[in-house]
C-alpha atoms as a PDB file:
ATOM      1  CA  UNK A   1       0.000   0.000   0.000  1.00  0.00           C
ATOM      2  CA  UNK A   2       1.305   3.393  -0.789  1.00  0.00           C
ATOM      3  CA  UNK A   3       2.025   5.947   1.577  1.00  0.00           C
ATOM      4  CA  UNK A   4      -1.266   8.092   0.304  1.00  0.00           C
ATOM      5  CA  UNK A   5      -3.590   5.334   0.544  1.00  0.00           C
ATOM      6  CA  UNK A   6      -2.319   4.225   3.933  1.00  0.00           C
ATOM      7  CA  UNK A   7      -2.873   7.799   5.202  1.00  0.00           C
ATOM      8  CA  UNK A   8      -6.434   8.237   4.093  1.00  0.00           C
ATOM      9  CA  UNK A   9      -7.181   4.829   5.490  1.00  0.00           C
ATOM     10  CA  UNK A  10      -5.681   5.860   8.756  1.00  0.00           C
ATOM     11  CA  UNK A  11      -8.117   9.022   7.787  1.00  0.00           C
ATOM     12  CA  UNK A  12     -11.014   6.906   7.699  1.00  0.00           C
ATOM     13  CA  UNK A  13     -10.668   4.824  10.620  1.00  0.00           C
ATOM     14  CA  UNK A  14      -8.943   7.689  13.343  1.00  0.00           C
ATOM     15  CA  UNK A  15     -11.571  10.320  12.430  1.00  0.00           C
ATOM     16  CA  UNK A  16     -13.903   8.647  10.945  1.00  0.00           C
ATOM     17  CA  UNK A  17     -14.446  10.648   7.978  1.00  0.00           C
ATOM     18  CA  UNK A  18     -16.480  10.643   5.235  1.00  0.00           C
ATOM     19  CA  UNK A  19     -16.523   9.001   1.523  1.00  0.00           C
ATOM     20  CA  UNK A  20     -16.787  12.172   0.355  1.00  0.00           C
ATOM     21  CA  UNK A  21     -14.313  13.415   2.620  1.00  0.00           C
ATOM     22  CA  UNK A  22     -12.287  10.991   1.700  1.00  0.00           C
ATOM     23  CA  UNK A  23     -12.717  11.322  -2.111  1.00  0.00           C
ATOM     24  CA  UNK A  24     -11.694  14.523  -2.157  1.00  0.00           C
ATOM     25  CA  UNK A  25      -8.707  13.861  -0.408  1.00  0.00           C
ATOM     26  CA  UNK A  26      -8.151  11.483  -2.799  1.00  0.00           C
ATOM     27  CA  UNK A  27      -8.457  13.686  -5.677  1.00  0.00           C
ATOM     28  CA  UNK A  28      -6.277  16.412  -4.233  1.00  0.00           C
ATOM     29  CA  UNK A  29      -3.444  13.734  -3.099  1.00  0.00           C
ATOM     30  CA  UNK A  30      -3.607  12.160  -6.318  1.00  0.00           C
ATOM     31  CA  UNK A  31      -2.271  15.909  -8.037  1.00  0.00           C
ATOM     32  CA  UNK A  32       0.955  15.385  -5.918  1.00  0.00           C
ATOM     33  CA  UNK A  33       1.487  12.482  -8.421  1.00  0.00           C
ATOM     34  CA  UNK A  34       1.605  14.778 -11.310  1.00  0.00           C
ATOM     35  CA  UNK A  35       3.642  17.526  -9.899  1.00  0.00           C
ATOM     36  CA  UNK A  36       5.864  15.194  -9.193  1.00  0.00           C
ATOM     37  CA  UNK A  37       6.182  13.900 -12.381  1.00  0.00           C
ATOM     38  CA  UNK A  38       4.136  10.750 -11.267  1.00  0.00           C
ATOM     39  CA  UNK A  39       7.355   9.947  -8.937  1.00  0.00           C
ATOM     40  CA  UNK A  40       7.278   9.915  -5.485  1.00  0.00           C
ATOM     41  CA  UNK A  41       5.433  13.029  -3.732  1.00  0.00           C
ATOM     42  CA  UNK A  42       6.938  12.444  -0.309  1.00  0.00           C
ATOM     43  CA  UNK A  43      10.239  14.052  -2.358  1.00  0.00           C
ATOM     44  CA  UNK A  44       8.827  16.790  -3.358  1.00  0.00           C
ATOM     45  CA  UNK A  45      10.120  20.206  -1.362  1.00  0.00           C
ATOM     46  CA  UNK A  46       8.598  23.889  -0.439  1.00  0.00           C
ATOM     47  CA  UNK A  47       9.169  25.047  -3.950  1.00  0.00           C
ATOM     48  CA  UNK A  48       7.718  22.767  -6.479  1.00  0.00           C
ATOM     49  CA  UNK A  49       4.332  22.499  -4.001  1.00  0.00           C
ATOM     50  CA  UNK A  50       4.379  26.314  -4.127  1.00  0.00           C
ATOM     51  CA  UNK A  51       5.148  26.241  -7.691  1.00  0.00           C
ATOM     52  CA  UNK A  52       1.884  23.918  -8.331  1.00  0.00           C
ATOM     53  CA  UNK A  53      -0.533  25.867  -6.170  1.00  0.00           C
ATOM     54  CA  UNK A  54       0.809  29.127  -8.549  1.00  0.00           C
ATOM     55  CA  UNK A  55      -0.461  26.908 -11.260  1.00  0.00           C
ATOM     56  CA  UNK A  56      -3.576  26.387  -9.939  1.00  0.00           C
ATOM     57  CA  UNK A  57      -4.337  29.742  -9.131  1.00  0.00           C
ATOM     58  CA  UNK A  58      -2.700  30.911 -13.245  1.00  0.00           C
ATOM     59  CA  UNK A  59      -5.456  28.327 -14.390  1.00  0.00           C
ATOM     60  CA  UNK A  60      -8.175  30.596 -12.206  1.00  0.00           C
ATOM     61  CA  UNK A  61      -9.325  27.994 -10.385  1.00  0.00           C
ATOM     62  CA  UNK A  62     -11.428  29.147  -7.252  1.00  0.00           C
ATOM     63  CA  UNK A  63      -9.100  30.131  -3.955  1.00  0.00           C
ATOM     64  CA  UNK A  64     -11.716  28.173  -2.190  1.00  0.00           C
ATOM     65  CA  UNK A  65     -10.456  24.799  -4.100  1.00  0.00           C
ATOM     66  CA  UNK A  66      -6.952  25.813  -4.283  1.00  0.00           C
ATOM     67  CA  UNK A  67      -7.057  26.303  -0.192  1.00  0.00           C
ATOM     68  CA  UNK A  68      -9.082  22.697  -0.157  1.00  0.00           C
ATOM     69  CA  UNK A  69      -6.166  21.382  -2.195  1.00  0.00           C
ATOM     70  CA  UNK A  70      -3.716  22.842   0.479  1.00  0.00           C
ATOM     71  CA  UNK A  71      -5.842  21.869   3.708  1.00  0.00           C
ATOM     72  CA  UNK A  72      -5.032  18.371   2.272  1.00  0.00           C
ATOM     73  CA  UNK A  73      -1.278  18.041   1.245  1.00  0.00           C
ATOM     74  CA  UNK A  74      -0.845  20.022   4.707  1.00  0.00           C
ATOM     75  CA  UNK A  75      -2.292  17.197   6.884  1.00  0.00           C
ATOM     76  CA  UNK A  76      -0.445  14.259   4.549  1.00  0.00           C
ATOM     77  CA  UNK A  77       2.645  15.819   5.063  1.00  0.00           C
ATOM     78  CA  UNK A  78       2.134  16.567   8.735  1.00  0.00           C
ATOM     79  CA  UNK A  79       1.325  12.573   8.951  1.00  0.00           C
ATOM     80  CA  UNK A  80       4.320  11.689   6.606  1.00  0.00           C
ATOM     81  CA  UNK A  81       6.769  13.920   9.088  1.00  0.00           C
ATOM     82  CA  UNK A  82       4.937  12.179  12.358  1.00  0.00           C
ATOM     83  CA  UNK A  83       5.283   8.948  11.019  1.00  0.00           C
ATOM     84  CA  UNK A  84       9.066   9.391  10.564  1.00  0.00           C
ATOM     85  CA  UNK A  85       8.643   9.022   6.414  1.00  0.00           C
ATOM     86  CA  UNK A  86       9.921  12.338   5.619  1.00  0.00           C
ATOM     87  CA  UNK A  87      12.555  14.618   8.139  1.00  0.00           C
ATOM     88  CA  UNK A  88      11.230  18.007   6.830  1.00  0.00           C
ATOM     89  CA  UNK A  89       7.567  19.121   6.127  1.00  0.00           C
ATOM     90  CA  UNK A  90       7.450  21.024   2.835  1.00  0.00           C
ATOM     91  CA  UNK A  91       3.961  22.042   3.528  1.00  0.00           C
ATOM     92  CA  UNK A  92       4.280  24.375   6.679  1.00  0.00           C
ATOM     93  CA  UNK A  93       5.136  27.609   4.697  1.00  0.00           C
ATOM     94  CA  UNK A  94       2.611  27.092   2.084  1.00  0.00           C
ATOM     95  CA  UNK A  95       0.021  29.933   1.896  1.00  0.00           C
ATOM     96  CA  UNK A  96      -3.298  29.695  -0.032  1.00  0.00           C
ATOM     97  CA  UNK A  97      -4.854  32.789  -1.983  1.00  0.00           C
ATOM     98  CA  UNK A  98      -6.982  34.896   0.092  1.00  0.00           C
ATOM     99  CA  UNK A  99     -10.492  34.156  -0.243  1.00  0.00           C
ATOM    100  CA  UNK A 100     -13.114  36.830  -0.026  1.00  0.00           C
ATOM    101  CA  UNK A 101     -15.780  36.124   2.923  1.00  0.00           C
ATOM    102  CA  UNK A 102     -18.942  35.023   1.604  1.00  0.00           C
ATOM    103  CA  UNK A 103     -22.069  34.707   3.717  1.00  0.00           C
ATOM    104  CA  UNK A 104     -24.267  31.748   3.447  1.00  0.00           C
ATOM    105  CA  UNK A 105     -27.371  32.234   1.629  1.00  0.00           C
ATOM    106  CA  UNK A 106     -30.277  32.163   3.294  1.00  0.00           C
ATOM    107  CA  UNK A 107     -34.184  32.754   2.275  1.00  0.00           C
ATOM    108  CA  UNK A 108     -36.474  35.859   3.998  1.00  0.00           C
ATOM    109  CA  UNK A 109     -39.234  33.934   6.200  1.00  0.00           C
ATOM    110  CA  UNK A 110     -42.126  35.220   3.601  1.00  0.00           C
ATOM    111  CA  UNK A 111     -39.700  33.783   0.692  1.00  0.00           C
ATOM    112  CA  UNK A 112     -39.099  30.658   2.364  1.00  0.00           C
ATOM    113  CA  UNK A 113     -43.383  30.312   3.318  1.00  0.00           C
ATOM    114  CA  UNK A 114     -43.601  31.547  -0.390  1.00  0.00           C
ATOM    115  CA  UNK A 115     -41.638  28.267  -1.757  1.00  0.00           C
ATOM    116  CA  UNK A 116     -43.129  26.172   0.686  1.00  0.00           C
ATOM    117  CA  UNK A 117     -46.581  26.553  -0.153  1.00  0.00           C
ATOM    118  CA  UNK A 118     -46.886  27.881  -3.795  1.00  0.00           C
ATOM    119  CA  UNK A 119     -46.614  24.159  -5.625  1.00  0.00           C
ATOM    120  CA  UNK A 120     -48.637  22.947  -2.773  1.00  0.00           C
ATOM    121  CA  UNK A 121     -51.672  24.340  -3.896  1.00  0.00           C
ATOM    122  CA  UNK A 122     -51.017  22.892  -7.646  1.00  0.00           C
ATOM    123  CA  UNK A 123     -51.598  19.570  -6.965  1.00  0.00           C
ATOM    124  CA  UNK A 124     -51.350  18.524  -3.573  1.00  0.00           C
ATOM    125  CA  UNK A 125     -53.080  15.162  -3.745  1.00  0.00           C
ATOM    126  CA  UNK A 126     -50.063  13.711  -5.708  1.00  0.00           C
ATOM    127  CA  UNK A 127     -47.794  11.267  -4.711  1.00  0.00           C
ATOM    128  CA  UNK A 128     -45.117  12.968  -5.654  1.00  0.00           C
ATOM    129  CA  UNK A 129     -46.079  16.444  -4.760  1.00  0.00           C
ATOM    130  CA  UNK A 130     -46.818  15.048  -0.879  1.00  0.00           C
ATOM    131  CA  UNK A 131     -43.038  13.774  -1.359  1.00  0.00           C
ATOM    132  CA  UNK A 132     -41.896  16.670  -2.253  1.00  0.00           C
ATOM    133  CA  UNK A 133     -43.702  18.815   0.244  1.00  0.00           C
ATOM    134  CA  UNK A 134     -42.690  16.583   3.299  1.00  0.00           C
ATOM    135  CA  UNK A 135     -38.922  16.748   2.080  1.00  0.00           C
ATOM    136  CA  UNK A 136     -38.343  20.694   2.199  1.00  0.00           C
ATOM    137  CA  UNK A 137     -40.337  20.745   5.172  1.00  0.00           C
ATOM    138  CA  UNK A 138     -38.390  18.792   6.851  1.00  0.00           C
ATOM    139  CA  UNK A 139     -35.314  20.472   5.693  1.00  0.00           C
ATOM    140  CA  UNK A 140     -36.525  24.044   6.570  1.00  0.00           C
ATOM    141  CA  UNK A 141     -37.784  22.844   9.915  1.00  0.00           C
ATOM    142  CA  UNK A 142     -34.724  20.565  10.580  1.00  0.00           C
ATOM    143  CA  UNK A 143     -31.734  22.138   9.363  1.00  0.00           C
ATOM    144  CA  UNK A 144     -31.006  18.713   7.784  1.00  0.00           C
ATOM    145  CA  UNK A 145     -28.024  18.207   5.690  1.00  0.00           C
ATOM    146  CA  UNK A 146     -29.083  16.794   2.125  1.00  0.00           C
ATOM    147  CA  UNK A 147     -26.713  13.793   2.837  1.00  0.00           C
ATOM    148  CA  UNK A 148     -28.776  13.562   6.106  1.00  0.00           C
ATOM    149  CA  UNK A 149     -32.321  13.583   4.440  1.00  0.00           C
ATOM    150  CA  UNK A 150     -31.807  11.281   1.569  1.00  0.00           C
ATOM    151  CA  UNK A 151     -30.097   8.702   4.203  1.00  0.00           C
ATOM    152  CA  UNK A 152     -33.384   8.500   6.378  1.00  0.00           C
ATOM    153  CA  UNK A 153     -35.155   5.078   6.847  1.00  0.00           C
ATOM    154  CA  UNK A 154     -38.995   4.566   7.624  1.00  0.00           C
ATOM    155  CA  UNK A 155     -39.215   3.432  10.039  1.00  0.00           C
ATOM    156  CA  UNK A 156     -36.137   4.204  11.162  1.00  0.00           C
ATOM    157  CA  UNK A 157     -34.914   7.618  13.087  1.00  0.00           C
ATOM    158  CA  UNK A 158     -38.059   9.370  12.549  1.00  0.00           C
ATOM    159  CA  UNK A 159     -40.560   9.660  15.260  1.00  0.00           C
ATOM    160  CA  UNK A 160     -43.719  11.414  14.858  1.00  0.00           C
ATOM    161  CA  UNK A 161     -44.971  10.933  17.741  1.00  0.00           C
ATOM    162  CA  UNK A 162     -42.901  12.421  19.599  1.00  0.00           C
ATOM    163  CA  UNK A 163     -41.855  15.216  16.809  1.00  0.00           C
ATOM    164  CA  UNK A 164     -38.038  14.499  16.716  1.00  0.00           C
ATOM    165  CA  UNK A 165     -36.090  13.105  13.876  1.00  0.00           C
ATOM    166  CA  UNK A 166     -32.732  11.464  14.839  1.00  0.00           C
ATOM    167  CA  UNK A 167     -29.957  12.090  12.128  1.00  0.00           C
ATOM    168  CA  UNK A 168     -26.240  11.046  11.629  1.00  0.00           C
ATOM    169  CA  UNK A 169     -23.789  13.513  10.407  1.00  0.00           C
ATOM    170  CA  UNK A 170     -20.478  14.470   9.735  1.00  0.00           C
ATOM    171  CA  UNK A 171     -17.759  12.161  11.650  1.00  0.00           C
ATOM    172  CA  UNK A 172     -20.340   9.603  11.839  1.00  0.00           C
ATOM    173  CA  UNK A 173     -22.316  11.903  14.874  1.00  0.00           C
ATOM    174  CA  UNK A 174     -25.534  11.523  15.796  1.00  0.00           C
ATOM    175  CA  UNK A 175     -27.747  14.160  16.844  1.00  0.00           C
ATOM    176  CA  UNK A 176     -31.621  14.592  17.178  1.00  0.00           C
ATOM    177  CA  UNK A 177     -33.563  17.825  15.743  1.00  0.00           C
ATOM    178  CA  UNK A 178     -36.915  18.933  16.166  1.00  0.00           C
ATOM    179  CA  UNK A 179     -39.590  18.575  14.040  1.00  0.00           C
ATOM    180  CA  UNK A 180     -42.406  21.469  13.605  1.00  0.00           C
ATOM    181  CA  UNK A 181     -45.617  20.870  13.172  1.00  0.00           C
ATOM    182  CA  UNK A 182     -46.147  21.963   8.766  1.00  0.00           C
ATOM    183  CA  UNK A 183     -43.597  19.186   8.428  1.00  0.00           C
ATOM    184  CA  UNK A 184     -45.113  16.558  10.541  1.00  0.00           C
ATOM    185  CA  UNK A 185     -48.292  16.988   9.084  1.00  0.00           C
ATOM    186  CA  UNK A 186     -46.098  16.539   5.675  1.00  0.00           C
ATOM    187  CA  UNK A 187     -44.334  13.428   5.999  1.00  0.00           C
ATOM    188  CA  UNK A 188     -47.631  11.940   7.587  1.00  0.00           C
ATOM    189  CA  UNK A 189     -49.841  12.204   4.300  1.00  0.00           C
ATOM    190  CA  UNK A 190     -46.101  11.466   2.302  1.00  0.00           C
ATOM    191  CA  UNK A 191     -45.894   8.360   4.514  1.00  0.00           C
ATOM    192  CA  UNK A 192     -49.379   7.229   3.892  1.00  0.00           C
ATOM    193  CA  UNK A 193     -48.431   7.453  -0.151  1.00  0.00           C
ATOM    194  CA  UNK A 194     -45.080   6.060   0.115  1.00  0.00           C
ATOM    195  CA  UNK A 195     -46.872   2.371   0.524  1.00  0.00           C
ATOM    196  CA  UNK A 196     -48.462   2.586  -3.126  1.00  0.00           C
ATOM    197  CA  UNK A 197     -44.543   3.564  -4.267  1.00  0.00           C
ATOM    198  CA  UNK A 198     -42.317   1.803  -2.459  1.00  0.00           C
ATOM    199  CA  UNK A 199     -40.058  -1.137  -3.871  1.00  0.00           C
ATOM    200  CA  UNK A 200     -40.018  -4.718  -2.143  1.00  0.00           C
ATOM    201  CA  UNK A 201     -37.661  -4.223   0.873  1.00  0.00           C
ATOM    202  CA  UNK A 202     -37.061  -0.604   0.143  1.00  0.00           C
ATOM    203  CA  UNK A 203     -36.242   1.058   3.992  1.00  0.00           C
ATOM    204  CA  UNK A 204     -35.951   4.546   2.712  1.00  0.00           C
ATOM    205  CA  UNK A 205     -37.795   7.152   3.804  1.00  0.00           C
ATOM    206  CA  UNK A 206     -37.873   9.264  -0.085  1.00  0.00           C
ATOM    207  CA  UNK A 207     -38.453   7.430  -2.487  1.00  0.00           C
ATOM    208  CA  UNK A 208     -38.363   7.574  -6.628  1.00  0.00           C
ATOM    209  CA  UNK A 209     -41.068   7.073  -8.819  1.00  0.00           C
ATOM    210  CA  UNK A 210     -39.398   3.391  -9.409  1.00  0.00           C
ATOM    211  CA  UNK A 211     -39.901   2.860  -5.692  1.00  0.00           C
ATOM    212  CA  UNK A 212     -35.740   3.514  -4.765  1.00  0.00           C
ATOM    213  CA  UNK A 213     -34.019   6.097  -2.620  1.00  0.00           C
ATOM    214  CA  UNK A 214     -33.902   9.131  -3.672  1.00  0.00           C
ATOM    215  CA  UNK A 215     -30.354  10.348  -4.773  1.00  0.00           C
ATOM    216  CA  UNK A 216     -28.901  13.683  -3.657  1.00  0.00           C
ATOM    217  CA  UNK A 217     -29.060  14.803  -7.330  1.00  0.00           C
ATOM    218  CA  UNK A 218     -32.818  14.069  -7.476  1.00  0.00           C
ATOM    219  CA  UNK A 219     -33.518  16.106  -4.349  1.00  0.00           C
ATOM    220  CA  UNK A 220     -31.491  19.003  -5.741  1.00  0.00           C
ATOM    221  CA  UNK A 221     -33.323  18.272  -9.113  1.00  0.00           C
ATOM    222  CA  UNK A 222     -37.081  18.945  -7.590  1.00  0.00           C
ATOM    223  CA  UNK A 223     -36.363  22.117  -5.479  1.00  0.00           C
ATOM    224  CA  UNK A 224     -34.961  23.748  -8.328  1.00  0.00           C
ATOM    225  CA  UNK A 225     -38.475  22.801 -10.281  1.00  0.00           C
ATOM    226  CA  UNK A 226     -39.963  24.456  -6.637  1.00  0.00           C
ATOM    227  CA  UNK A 227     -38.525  27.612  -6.903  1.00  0.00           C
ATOM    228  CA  UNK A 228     -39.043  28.068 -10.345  1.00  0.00           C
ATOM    229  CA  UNK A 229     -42.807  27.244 -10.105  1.00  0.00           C
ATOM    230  CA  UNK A 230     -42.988  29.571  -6.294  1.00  0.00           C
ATOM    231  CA  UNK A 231     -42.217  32.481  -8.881  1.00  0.00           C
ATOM    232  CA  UNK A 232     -39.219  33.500  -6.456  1.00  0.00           C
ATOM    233  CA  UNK A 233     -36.766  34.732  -9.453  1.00  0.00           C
ATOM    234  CA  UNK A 234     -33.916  32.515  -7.787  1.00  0.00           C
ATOM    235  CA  UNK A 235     -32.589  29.199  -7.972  1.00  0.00           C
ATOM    236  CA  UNK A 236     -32.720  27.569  -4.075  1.00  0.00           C
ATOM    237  CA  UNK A 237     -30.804  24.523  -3.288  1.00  0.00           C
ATOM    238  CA  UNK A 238     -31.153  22.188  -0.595  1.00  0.00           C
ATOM    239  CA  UNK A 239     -28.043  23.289   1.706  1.00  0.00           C
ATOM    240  CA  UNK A 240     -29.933  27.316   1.247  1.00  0.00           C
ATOM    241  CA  UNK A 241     -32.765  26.231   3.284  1.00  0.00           C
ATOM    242  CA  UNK A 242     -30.308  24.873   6.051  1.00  0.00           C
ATOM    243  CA  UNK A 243     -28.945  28.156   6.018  1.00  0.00           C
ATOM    244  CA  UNK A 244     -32.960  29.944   6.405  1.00  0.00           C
ATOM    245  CA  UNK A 245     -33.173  27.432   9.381  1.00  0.00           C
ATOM    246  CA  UNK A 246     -30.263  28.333  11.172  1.00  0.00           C
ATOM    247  CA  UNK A 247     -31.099  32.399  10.542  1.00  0.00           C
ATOM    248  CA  UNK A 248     -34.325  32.430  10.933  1.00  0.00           C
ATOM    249  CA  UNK A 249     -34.188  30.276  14.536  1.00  0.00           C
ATOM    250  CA  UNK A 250     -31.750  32.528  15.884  1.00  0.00           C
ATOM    251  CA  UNK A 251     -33.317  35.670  14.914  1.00  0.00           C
ATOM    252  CA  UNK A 252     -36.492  34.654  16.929  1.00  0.00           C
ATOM    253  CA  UNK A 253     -34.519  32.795  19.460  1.00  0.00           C
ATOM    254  CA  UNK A 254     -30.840  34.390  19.709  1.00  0.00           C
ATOM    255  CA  UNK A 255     -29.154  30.924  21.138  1.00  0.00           C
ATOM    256  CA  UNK A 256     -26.685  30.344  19.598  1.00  0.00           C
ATOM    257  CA  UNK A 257     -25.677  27.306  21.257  1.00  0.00           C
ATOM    258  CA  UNK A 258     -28.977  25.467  20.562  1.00  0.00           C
ATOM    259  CA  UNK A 259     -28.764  26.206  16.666  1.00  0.00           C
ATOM    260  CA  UNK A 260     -24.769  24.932  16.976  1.00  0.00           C
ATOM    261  CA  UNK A 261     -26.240  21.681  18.939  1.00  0.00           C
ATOM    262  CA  UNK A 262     -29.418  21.687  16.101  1.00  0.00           C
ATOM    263  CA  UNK A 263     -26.805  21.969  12.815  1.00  0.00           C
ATOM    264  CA  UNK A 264     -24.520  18.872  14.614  1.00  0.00           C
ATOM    265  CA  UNK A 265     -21.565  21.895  14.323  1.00  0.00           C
ATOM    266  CA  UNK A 266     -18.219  20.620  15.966  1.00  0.00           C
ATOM    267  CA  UNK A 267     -17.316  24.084  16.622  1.00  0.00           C
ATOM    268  CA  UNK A 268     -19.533  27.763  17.524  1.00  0.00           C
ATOM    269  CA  UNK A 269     -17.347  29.176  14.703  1.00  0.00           C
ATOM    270  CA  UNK A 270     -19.031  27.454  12.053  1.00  0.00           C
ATOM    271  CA  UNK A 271     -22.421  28.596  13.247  1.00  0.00           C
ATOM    272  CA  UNK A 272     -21.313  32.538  14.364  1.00  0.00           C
ATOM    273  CA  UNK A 273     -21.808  33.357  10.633  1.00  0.00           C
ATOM    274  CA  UNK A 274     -25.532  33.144  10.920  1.00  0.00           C
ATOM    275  CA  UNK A 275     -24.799  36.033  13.987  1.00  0.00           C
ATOM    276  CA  UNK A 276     -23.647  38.335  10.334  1.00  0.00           C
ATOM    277  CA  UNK A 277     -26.934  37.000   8.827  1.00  0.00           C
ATOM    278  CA  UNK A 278     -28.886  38.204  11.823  1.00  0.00           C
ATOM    279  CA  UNK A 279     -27.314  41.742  11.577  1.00  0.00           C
ATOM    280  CA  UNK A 280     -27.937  42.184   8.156  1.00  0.00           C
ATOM    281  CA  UNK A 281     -31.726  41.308   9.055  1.00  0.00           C
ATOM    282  CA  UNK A 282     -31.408  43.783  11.881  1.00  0.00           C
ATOM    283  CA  UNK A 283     -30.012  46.425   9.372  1.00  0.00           C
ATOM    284  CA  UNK A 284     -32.152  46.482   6.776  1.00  0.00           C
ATOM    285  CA  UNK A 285     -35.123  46.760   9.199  1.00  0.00           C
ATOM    286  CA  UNK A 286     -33.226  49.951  10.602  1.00  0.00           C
ATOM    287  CA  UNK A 287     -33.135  51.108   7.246  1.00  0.00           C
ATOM    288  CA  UNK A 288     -36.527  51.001   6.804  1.00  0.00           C
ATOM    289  CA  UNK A 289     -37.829  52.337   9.730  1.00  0.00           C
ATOM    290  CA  UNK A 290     -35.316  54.824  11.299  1.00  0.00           C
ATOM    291  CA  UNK A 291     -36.411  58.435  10.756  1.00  0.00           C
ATOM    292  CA  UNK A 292     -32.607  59.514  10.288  1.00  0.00           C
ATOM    293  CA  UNK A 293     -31.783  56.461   8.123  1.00  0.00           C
ATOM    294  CA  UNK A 294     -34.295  56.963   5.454  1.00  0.00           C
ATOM    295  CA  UNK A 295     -32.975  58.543   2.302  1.00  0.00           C
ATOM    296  CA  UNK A 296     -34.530  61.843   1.418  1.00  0.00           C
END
């Protein structure tokens, strides 16, 4: 076994990440090959990695893949140096291209109402439509990761009863979310259709018209369709309404710590950026209203 696949096993056992995680680890290892000349990368120095990541960035490749490519030749080589396989780590002076500070998008609560119940109303009897409806309420009211949603079971970590939905994330952790009422009622009159879909020992939860889990593709697929037909001039994706979760429960609610504990966030860094979304909520309402802050 090579030294790169023995480091992203170690990778998937130690901290337990992903396949996707791992994939692109793969991907970004694998480069090493080629700037090495498909020779060994544990030879190559300071230089020629700094030399390929001025490549990158002369090919205009985004600084937020060309830091993703660093992030992983930094920890291999940190591994290769602890492991005793190289004496010198050529990664530690590396520097990535600065990369300017976007905000997660999130939906207004009167946009987000707007998607949720416009196609509703066009044919709600539908099997598909009552699929559709229970998955992006369940998202919105969850703050589930799309990885998260299409991996559900019935019955499996969803209980209605008791309006909770248990969920396993990033790092393999589990973590249970609330469920709100518009999405109970939802996956209720979805779960009552899913019997006249579902294939012979099918578990999942979202199914396909062929009676098979629903890919992450799919998902991403039928919201699109959603926003187009809620007339909302915008394309919405399935991670933007974990984003309107997160802002819109901490504008009503301003824990913090709950919405960290809700979004299965390993650190209250990651979730502090919804604190910016907040402000620019806050702001615009100022704008409106304040007597000074109106334009004349």
């Amino acid at each position: 076994m090579d030294s790169i696949s023995q480091f992203l096993a170690e990778l998937a056992v130690q901290r337990r990440a992903s396949v996707h995680t791992l994939s692109a680890y793969r991907r970004d290892l694998n480069h090493l090959g080629k700037v090495a000349s498909d020779a060994n990368p544990d030879s190559l120095n300071a230089a020629q990695l700094q030399r390929a990541l001025m490549q990158m960035h002369g090919r205009n490749l985004a600084p937020r893949s060309i830091a993703r490519t660093l992030s992983a030749w930094r920890s291999y080589y940190a591994w290769l140096t602890r492991n005793g396989k190289i004496a010198v780590n050529p990664a530690l002076t590396l520097r990535a291209p600065r990369r300017p500070h976007l905000l997660p998008k999130a939906l207004g609560v009167d946009q987000a109402a707007s998607l949720l119940d416009a196609p509703r109303a066009l044919n709600t009897n539908a099997p598909l439509a009552l699929r559709d409806t229970a998955m992006f309420e369940l998202l919105y009211s969850s703050g589930l990761r799309l990885a998260e949603l299409v991996s559900l079971d019935w019955p499996g970590g969803l209980d209605l009863e008791t309006g909770e939905v248990t969920v396993t994330g990033k790092r393999n952790k589990t973590r249970i979310v609330p469920v709100g009422e518009r999405a109970q009622a939802a996956l209720i009159a979805w779960i009552d259709a899913r019997a006249t879909m579902i294939k012979a020992n099918e578990t999942a939860l979202f199914v396909s018209q062929r009676g098979t889990r629903l890919t992450p593709r799919q998902v991403q697929t039928r919201l699109a369709q959603w926003s187009q037909q809620s007339g909302l001039g915008m394309h919405v994706h399935p991670h933007m309404l974990r984003h309107s979760f997160a802002s819109h429960v901490l504008q009503s609610s301003g824990d913090l710590r709950a919405v960290q504990d809700m979004l299965g966030h390993a650190s209250i860094a990651a979730t502090q950026v919804y604190t910016h979304l907040d402000f620019q909520h806050l702001a615009k309402i100022y704008d409106a209203a304040h007597p000074r802050a109106r334009k004349t």
